[in-house]
N, C-alpha and C. Protein backbone atom coordinates (compact mmCIF):
# COMPACT_ATOMS: atom_id res chain seq x y z
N UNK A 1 44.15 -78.24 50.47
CA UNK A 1 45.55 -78.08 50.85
C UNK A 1 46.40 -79.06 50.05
N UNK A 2 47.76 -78.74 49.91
CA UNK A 2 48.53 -79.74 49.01
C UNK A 2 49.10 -80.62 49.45
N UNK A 3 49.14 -81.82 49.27
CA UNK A 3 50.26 -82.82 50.06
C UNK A 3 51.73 -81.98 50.45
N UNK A 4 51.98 -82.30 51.61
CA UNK A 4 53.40 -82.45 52.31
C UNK A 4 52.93 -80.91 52.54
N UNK A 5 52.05 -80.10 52.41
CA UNK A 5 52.27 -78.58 53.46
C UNK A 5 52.67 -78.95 54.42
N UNK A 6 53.46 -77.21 54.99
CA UNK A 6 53.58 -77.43 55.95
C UNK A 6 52.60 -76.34 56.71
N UNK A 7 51.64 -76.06 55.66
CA UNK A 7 50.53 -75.08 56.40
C UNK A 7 49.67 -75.95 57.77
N UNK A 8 49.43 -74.97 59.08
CA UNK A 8 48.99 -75.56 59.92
C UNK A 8 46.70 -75.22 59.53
N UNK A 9 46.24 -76.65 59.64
CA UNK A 9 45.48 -77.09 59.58
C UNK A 9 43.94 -76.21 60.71
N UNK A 10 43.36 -75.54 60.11
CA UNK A 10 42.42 -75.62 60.80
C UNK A 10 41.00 -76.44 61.20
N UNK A 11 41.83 -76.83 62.40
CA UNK A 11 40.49 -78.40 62.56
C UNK A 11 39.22 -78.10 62.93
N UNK A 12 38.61 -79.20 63.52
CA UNK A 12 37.38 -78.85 64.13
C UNK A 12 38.02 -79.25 65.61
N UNK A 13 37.39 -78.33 66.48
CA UNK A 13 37.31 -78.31 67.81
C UNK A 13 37.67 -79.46 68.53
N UNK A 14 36.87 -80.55 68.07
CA UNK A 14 36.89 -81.92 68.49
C UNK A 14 38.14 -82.91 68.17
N UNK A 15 38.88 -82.19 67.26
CA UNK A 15 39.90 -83.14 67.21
C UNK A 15 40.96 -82.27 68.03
N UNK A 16 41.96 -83.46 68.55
CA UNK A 16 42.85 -82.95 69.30
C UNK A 16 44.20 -82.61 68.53
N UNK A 17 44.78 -82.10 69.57
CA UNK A 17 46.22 -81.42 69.23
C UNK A 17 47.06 -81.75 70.47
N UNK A 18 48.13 -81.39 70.04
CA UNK A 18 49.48 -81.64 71.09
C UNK A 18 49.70 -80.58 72.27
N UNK A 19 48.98 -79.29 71.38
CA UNK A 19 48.84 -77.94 71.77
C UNK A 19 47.94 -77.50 73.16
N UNK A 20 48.07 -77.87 74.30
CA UNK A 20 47.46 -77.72 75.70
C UNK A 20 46.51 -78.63 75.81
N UNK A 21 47.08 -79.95 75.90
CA UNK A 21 46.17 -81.22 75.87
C UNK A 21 47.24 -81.88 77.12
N UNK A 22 46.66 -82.65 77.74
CA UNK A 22 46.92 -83.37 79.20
C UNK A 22 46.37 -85.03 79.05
N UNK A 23 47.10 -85.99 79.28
CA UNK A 23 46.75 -87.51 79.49
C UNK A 23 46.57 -87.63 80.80
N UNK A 24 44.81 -87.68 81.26
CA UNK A 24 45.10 -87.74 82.61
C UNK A 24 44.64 -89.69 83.08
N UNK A 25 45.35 -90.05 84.04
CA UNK A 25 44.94 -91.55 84.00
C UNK A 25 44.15 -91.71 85.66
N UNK A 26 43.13 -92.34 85.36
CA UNK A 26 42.38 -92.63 86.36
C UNK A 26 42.49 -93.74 87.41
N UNK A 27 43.27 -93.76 88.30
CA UNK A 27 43.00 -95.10 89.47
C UNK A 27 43.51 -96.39 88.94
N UNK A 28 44.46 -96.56 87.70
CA UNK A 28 44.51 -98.17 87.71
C UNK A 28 45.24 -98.67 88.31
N UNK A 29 44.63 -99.07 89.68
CA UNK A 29 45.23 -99.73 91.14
C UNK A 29 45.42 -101.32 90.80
N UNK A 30 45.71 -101.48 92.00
CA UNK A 30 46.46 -103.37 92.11
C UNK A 30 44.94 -103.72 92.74
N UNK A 31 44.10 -103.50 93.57
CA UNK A 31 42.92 -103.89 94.16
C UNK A 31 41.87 -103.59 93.23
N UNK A 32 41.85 -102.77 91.76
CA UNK A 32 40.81 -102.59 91.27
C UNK A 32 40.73 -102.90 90.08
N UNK A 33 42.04 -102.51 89.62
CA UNK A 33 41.74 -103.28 87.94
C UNK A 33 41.65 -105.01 87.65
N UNK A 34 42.10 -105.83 88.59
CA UNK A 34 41.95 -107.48 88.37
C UNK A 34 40.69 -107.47 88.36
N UNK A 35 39.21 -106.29 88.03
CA UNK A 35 37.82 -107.00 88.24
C UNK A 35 37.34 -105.99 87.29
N UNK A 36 37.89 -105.28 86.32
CA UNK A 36 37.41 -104.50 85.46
C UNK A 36 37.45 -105.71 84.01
N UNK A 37 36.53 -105.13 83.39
CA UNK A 37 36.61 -105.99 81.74
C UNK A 37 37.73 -105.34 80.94
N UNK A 38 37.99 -106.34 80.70
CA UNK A 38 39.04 -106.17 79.50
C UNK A 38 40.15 -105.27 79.87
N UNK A 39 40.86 -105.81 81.25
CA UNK A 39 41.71 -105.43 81.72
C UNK A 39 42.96 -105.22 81.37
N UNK A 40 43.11 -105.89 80.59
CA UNK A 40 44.63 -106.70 79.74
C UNK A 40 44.56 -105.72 78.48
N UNK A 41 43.85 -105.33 77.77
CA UNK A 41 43.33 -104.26 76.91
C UNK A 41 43.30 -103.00 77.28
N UNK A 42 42.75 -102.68 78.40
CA UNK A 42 43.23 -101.44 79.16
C UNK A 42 44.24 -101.12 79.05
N UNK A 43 44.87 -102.00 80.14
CA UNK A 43 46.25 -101.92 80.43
C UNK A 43 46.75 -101.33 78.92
N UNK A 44 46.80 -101.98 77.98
CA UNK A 44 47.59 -101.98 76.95
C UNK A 44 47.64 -100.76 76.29
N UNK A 45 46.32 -100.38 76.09
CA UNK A 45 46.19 -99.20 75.96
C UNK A 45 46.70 -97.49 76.79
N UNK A 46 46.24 -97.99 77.81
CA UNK A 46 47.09 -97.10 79.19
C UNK A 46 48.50 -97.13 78.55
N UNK A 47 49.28 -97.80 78.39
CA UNK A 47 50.44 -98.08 78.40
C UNK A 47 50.88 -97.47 77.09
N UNK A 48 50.35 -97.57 76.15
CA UNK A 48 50.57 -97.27 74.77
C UNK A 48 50.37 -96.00 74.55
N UNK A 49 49.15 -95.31 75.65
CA UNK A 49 49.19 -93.58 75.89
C UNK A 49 50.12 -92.94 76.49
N UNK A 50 50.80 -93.59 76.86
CA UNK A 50 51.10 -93.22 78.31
C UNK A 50 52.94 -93.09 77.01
N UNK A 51 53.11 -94.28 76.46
CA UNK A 51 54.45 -93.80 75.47
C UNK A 51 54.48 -92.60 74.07
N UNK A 52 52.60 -92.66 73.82
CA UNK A 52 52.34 -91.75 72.88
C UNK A 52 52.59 -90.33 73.51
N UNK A 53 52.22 -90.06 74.74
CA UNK A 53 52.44 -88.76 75.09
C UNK A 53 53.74 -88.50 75.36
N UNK A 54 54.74 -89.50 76.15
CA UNK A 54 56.20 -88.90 75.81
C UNK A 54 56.81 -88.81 74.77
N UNK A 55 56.57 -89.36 73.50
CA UNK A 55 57.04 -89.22 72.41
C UNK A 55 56.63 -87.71 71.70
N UNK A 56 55.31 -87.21 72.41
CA UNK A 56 54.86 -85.82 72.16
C UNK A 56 54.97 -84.70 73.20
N UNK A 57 55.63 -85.35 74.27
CA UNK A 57 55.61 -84.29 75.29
C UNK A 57 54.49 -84.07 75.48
N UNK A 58 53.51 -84.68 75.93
CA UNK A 58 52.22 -84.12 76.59
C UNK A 58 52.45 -84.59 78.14
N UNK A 59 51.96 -83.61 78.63
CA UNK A 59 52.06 -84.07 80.16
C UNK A 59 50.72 -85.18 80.71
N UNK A 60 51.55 -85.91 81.71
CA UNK A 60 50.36 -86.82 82.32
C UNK A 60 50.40 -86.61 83.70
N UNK A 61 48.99 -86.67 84.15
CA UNK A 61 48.46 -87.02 85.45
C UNK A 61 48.19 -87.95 85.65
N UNK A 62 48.45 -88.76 86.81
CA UNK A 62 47.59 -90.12 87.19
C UNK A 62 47.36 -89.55 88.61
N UNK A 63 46.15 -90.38 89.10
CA UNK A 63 45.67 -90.41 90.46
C UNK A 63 45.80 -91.52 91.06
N UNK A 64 45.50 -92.01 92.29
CA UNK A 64 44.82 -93.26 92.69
C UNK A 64 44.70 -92.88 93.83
N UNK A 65 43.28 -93.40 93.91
CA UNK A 65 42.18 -93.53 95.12
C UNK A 65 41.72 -93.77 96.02
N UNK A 66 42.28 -93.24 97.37
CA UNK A 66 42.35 -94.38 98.64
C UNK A 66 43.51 -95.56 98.73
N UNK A 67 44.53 -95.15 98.01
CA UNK A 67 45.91 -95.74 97.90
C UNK A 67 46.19 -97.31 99.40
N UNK A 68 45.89 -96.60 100.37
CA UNK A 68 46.18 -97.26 101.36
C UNK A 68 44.84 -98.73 101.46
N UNK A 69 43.68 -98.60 101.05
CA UNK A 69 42.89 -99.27 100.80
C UNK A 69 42.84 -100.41 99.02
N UNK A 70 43.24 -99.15 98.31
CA UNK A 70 43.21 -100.19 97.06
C UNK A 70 44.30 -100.21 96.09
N UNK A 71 45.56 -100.02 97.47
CA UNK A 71 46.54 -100.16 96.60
C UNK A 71 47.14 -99.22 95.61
N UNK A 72 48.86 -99.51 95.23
CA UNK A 72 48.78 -98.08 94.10
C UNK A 72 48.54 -98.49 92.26
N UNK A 73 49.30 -97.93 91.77
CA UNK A 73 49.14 -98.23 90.39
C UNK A 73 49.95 -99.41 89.97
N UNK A 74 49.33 -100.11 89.36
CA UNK A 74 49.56 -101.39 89.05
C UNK A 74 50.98 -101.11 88.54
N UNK A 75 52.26 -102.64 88.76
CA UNK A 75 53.59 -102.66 88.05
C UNK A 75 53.45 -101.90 86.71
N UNK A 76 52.91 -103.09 85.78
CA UNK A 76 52.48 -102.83 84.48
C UNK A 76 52.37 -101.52 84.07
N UNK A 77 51.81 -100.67 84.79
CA UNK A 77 51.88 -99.50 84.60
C UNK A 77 53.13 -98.30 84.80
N UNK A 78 53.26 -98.60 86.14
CA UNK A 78 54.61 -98.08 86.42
C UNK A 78 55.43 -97.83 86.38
N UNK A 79 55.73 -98.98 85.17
CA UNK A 79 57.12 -99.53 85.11
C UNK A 79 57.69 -98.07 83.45
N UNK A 80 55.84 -98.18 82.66
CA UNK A 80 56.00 -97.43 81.96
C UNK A 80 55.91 -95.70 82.00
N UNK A 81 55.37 -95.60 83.26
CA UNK A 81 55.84 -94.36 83.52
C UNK A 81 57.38 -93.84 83.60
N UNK A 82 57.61 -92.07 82.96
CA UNK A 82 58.91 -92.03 83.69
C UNK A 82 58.89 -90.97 84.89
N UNK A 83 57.92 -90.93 85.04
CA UNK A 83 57.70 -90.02 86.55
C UNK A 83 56.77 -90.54 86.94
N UNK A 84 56.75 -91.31 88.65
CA UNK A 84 55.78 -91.86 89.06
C UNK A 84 55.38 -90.75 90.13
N UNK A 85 54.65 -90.27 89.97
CA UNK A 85 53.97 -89.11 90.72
C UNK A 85 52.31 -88.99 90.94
N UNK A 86 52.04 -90.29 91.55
CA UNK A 86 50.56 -89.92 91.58
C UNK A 86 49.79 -88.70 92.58
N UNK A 87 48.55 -88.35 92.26
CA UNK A 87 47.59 -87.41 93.20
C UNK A 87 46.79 -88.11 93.67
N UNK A 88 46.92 -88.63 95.07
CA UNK A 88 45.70 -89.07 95.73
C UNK A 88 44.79 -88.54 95.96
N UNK A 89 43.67 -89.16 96.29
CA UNK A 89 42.09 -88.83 96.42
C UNK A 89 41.33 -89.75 97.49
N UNK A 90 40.28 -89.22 97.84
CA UNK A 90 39.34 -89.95 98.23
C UNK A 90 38.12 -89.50 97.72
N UNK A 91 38.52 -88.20 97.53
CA UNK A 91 36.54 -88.14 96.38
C UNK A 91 36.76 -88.67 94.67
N UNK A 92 36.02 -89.26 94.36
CA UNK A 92 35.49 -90.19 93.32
C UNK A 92 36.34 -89.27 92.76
N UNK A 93 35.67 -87.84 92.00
CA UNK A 93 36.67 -86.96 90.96
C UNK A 93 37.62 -86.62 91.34
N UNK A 94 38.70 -87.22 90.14
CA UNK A 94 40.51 -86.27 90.45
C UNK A 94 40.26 -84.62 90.79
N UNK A 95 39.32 -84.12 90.22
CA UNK A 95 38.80 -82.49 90.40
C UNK A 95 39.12 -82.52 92.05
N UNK A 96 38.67 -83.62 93.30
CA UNK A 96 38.59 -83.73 94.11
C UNK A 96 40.08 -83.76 95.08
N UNK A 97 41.18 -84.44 94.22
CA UNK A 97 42.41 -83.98 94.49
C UNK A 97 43.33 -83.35 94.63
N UNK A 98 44.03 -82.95 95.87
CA UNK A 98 44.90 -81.62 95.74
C UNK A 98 45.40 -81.55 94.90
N UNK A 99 45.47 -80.52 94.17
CA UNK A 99 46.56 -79.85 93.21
C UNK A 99 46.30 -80.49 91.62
N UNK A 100 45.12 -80.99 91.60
CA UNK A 100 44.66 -81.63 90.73
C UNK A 100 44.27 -80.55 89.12
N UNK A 101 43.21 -79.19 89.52
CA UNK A 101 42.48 -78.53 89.05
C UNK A 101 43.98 -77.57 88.24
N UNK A 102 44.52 -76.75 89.69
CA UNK A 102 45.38 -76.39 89.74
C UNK A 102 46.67 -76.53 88.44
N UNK A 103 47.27 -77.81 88.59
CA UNK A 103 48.05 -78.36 87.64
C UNK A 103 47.75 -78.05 86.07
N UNK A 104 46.43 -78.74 86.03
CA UNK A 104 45.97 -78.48 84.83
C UNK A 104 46.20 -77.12 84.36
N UNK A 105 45.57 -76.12 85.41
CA UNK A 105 46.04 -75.03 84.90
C UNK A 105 47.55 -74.12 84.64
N UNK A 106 47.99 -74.51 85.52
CA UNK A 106 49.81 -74.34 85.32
C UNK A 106 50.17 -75.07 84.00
N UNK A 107 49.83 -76.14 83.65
CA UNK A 107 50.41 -76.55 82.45
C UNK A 107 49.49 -76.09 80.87
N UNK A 108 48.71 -74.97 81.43
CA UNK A 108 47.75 -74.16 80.24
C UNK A 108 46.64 -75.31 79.58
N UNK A 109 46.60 -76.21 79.98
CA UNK A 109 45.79 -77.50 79.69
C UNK A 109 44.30 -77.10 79.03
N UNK A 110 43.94 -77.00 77.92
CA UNK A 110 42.63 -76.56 77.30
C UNK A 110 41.68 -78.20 77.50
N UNK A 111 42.10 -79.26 77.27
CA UNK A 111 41.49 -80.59 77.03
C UNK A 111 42.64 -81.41 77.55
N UNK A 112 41.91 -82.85 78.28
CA UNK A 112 42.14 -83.72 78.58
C UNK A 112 42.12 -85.13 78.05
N UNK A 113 42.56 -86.06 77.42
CA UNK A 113 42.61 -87.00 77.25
C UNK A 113 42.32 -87.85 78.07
N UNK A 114 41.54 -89.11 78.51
CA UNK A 114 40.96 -89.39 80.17
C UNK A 114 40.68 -91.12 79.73
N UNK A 115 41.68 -91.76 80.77
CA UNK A 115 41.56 -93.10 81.12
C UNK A 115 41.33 -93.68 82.06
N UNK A 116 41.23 -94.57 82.72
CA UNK A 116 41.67 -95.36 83.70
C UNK A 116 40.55 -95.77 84.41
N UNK A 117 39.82 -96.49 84.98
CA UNK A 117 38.99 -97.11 85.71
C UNK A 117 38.38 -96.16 87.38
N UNK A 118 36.99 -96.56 87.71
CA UNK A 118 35.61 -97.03 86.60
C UNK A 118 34.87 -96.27 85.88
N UNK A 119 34.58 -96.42 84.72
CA UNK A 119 33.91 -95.32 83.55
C UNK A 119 32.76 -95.02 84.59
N UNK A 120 32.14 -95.08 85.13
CA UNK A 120 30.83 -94.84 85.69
C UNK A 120 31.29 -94.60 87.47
N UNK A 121 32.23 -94.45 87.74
CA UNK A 121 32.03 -93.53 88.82
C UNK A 121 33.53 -92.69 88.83
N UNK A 122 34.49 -93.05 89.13
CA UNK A 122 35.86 -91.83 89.14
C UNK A 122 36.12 -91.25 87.85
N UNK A 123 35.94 -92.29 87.07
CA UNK A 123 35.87 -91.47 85.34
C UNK A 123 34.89 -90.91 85.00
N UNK A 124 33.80 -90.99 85.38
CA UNK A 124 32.85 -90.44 84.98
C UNK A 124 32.45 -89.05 85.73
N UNK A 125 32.68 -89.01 86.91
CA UNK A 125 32.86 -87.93 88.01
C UNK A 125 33.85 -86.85 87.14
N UNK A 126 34.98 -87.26 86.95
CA UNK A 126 35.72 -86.77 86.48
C UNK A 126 35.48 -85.75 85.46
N UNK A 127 35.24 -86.53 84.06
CA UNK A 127 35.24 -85.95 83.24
C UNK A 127 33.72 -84.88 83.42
N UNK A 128 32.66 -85.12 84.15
CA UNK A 128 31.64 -84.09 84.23
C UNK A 128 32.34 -82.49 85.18
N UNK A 129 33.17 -83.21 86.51
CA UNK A 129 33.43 -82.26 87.09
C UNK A 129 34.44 -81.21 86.11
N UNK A 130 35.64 -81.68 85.22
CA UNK A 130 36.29 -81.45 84.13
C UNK A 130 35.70 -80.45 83.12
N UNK A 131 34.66 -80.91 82.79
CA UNK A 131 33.89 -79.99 81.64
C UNK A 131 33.18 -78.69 82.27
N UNK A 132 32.88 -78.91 83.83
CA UNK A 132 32.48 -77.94 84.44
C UNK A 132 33.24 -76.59 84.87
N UNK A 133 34.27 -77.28 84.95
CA UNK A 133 35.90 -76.43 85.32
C UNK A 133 36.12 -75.70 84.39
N UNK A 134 35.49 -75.75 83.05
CA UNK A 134 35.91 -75.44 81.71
C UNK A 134 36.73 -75.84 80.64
N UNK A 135 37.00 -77.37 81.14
CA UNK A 135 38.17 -78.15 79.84
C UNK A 135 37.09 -78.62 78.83
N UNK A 136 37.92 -79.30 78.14
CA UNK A 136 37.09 -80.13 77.08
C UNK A 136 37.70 -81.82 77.31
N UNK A 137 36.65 -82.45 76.98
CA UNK A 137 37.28 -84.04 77.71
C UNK A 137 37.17 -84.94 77.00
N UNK A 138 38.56 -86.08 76.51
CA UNK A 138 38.42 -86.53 75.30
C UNK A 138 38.12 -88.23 76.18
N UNK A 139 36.80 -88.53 76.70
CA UNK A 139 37.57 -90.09 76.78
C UNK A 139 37.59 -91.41 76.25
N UNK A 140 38.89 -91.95 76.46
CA UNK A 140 39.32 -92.82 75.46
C UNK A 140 38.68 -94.45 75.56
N UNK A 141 37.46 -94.91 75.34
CA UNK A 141 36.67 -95.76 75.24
C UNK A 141 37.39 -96.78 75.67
N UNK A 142 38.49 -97.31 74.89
CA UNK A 142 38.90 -98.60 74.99
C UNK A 142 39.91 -98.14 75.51
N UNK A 143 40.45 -97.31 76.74
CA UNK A 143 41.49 -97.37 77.92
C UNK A 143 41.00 -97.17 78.71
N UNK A 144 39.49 -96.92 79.04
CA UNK A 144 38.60 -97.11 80.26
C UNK A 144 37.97 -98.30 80.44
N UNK A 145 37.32 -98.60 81.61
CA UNK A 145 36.61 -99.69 81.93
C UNK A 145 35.65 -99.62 83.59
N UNK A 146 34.97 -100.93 83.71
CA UNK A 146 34.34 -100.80 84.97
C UNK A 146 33.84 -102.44 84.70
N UNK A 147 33.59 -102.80 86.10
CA UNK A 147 33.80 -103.61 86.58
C UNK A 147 32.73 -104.81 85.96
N UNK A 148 31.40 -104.01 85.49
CA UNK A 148 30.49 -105.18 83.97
C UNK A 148 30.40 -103.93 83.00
N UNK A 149 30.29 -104.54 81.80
CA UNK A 149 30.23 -103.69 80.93
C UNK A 149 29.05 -103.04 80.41
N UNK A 150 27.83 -103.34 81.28
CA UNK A 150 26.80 -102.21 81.62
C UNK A 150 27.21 -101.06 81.98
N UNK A 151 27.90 -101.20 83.35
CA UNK A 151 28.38 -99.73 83.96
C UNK A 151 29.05 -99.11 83.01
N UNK A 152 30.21 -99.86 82.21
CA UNK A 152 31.20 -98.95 81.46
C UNK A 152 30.31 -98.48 80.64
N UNK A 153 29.57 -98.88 79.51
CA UNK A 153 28.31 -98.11 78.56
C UNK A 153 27.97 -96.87 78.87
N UNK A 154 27.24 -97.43 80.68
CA UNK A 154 26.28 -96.15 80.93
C UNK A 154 27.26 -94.94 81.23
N UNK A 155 28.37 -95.03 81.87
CA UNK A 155 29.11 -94.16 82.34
C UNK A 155 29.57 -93.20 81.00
N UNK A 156 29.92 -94.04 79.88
CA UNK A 156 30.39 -93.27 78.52
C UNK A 156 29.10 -92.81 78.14
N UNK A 157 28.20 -93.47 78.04
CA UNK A 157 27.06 -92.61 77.61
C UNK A 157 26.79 -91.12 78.44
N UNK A 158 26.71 -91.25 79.72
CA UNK A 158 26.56 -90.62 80.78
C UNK A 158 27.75 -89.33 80.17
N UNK A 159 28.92 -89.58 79.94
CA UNK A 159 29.92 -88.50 79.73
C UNK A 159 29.42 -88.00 78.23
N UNK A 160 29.04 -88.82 77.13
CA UNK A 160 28.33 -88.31 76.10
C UNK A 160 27.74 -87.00 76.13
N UNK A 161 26.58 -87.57 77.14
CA UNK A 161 25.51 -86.72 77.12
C UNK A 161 25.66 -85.38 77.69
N UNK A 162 27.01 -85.37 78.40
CA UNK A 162 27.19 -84.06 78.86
C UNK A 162 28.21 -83.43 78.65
N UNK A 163 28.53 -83.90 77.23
CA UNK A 163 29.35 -82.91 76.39
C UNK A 163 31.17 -83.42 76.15
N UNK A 164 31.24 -84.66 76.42
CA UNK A 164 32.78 -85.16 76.46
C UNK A 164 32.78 -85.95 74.71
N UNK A 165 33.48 -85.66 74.43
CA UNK A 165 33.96 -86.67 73.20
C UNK A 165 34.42 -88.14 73.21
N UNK A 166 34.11 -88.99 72.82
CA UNK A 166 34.24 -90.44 72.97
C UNK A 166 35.16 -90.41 71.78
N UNK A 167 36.46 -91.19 72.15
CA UNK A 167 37.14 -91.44 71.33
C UNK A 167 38.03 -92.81 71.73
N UNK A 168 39.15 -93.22 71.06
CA UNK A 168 39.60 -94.46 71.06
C UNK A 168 41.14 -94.07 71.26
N UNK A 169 41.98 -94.89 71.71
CA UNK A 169 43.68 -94.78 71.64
C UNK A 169 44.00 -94.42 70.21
N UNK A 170 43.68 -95.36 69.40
CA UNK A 170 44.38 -95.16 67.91
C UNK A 170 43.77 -93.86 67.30
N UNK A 171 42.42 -93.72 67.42
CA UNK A 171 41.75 -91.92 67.49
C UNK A 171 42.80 -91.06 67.30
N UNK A 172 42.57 -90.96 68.97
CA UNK A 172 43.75 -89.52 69.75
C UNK A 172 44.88 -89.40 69.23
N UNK A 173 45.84 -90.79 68.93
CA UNK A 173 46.75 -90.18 68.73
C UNK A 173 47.16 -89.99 67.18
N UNK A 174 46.23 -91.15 66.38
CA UNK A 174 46.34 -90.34 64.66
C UNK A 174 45.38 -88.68 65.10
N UNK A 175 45.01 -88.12 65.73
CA UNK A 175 44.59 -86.87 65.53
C UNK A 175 45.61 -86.04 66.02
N UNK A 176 46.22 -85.85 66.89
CA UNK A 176 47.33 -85.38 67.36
C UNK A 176 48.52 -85.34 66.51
N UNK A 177 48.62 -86.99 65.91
CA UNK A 177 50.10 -87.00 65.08
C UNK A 177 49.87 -86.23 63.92
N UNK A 178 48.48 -85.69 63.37
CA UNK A 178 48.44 -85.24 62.02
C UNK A 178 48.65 -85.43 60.85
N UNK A 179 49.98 -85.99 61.14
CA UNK A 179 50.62 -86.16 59.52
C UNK A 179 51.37 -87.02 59.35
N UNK A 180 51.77 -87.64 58.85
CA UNK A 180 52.53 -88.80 58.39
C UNK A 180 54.06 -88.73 57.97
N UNK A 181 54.22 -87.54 57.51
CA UNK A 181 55.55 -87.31 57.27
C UNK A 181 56.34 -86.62 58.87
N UNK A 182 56.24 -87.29 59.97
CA UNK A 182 57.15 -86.90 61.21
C UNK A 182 57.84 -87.65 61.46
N UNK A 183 59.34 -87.47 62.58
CA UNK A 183 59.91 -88.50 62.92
C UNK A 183 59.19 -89.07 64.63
N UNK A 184 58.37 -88.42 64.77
CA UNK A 184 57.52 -88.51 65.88
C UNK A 184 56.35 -90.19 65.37
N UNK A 185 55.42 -89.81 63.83
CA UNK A 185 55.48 -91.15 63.16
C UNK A 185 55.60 -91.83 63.48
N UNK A 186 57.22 -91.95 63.13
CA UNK A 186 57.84 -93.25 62.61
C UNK A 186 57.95 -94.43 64.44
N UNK A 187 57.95 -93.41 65.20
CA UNK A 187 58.06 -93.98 66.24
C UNK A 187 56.79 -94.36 67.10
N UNK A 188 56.02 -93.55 66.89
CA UNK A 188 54.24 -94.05 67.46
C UNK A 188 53.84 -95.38 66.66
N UNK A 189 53.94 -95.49 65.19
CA UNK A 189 53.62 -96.99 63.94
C UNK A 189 54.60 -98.36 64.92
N UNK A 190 55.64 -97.80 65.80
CA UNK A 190 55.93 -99.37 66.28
C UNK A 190 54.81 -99.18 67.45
N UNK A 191 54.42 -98.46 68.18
CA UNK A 191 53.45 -98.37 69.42
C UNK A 191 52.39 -99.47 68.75
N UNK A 192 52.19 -99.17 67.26
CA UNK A 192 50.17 -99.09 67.02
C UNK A 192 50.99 -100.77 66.40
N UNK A 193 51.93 -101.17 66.03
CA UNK A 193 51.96 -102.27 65.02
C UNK A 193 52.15 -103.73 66.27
C-alpha cells in the first residue's frame, strides 16, 4: 500500500479497530485497588484508556462489585470519567451484571478491550465468560492487576489459554489509531508523552 492512502486496511483479526470495540473497566474500587501491584500504573493506564476512547468514541463500561462492601470507583478514576454510570455485581463476572451482556449488544460490540482489577478472579471470570458469549477479548496487561503478581500472571495466562489476546495500553490504542496522519493523533501523542 502507498504512504498517506486512504485505502482501508485489511488487518488481522487480532488487531483492533474503533469499529464495534467496547472499553470495559473492571472494579477499580476505593477498598480494592490500595492492595493491587502497581496500582499507580494501573490507575494511569485506566485513565489514559479511559481518554483514548473518548477521543475515539468508543463506549465504556465500568462495573464495581459489591459497591456497598468495597466501595465505589476510586476519585482518580472518576473524576476522568464523563459518565459515571457504573453496573453493579456481586458475581465475580460483569457477564453476571444486569444489563451487562445486553449493552454490549445494543452497542453492536464485536470485542472488548478489558481492565481493571483482579486479573485472576473478576477479570478473569470475565473475559472467559466474554469469549463464551461470543466477543473477542483484548486484555490490557498493564491496566490490570491483582493483589501479588503470581495471581495477575496466572490469571493472564489463564485468559491466554482460552483464547483472549494479551495486549498493552500503548498496543490498543496505536492499533486502533492506525495511522499517523489524524487529528485524533495529534491528541492521543499528548496522552502517550
Amino acid at each position: 500500500m502507498e504512504q498517506g492512502s486512504n485505502e482501508k486496511l485489511n488487518h488481522h483479526p487480532a488487531i483492533l479497530s474503533m469499529e464495534n470495540t467496547a472499553l470495559v473497566i473492571v472494579d477499580v474500587q476505593e477498598k480494592l485497588l490500595p492492595y493491587v501491584v502497581d496500582k499507580d500504573k494501573v490507575t494511569e493506564n485506566v485513565n489514559m484508556l479511559i481518554k483514548f476512547a473518548d477521543i475515539y468514541d468508543i463506549p465504556i463500561i465500568l462495573t464495581e462489585h459489591y459497591p456497598k462492601g468495597l466501595g465505589t470507583t476510586v476519585p482518580e478514576v472518576k473524576e476522568v470519567l464523563k459518565n459515571y454510570a457504573p453496573l453493579e455485581k456481586v458475581i465475580f463476572s460483569c457477564c453476571g451484571a444486569k444489563g451487562f451482556i445486553s449493552r454490549l449488544n445494543e452497542l453492536n460490540v464485536k470485542r472488548i478491550m478489558l481492565a481493571g482489577i483482579e486479573s485472576h478472579i473478576c477479570v478473569e471470570q470475565t473475559a472467559l465468560d466474554v469469549m463464551h458469549a461470543g466477543f473477542d477479548v483484548h486484555v490490557i496487561a498493564d491496566a490490570i492487576s491483582s493483589r501479588t503478581i503470581e495471581n495477575k500472571n496466572i490469571g493472564m495466562e489463564k485468559m491466554r489459554q482460552f483464547g483472549a489476546v494479551i495486549s498493552s495500553t500503548e498496543m490498543a490504542m496505536y492499533e486502533i489509531m492506525e495511522r499517523a496522519d489524524s487529528k485524533e493523533f495529534k491528541e492521543v501523542l499528548k496522552l502517550v508523552k
